[in-house]
Protein backbone atom coordinates (compact mmCIF):
# COMPACT_ATOMS: atom_id res chain seq x y z
CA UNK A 1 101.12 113.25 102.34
CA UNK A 2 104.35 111.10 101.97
CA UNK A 3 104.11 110.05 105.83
CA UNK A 4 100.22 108.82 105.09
CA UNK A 5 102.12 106.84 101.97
CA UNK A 6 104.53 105.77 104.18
CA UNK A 7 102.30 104.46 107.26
CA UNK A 8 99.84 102.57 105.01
CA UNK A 9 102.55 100.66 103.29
CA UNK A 10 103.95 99.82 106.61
CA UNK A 11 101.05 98.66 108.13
CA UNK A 12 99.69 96.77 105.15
CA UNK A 13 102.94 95.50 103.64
CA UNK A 14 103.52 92.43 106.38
CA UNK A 15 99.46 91.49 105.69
CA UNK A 16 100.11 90.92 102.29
CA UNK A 17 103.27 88.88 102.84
CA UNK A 18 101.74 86.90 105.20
CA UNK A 19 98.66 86.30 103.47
CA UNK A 20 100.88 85.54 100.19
CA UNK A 21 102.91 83.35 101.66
CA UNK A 22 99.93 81.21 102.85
CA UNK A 23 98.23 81.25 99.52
CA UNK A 24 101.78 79.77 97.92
CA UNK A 25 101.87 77.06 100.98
CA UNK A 26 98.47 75.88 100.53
CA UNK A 27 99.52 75.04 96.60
CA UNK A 28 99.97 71.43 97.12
CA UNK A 29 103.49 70.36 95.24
CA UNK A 30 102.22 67.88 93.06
CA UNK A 31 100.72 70.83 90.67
CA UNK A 32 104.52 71.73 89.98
CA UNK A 33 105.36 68.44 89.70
CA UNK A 34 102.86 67.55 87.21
CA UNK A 35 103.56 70.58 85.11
CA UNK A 36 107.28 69.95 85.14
CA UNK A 37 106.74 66.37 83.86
CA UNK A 38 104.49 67.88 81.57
CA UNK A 39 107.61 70.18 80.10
CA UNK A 40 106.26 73.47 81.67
CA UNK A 41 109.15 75.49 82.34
CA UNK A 42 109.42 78.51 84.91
CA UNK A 43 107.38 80.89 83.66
CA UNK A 44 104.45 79.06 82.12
CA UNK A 45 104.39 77.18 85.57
CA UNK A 46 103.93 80.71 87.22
CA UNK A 47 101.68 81.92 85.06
CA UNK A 48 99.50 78.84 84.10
CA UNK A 49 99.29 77.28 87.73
CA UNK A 50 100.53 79.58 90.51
CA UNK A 51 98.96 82.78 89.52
CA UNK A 52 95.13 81.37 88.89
CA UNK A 53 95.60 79.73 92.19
CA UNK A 54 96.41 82.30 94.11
CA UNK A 55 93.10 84.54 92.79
CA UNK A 56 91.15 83.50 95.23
CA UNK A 57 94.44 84.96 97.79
CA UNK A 58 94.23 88.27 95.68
CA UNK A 59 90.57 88.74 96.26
CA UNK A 60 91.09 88.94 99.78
CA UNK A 61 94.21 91.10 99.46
CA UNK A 62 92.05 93.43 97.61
CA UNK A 63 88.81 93.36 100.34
CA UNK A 64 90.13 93.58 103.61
CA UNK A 65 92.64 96.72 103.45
CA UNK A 66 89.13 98.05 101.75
CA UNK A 67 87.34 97.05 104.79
CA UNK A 68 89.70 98.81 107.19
CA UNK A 69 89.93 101.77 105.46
CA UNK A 70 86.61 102.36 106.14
CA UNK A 71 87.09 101.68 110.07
CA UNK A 72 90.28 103.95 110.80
CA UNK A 73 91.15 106.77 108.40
CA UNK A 74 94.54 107.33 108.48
CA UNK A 75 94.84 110.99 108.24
CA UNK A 76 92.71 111.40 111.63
CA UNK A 77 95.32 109.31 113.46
CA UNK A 78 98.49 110.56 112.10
CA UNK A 79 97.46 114.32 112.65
CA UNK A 80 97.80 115.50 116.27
CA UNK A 81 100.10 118.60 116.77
CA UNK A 82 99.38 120.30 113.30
CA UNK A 83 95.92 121.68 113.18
CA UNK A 84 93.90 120.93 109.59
CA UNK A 85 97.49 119.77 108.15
CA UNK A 86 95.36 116.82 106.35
CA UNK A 87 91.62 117.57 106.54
CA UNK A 88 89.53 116.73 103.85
CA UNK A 89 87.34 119.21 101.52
CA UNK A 90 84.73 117.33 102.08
CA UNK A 91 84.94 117.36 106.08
CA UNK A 92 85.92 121.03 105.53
CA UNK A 93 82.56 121.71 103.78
CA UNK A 94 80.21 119.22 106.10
CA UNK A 95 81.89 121.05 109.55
CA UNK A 96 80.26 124.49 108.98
CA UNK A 97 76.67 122.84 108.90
CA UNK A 98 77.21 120.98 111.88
CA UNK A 99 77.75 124.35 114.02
CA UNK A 100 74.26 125.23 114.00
């Protein structure tokens, strides 16, 4: 189980940076300008401007890992050499039926 951890945080992790890092580019300066004239310090510029700004960013975090989830389970790929190491009970209790 800790190498499945391990291989979906490494696959995922440079997506989200990525896709992060464009969400905080496309904030045009001006915003943080504006709120710093405005006395806004640090935080309340964070919270106030940069984090409803970057929703629409975290929606799409949140839907595409979703999305390929669905197309490549992870536990089929990572086990090869040990037999059932991560089957699920589910595929455990669905196999038997398909036999007939």
């Amino acid at each position: 189980m800790p190498a499945i951890i391990l291989v979906t945080v490494w696959r995922f992790a440079p997506y989200f940076m990525v896709v992060f890092l464009a969400g905080l580019l496309a904030i045009p300066p001006e915003y943080y300008e504006a709120a710093e004239i405005d006395g806004a310090d640090v935080l309340r510029r964070f919270r106030h401007l940069t984090l409803p700004l970057l929703m629409p960013v975290d929606v799409l975090r949140r839907v595409v890992p979703r999305s390929l989830r669905a197309l490549f389970l992870m536990p089929y790929i990572i086990t090869g050499a040990v037999r059932n190491a991560t089957r699920f009970l589910s595929c455990s209790s669905t196999r038997p039926a398909s036999r007939t």
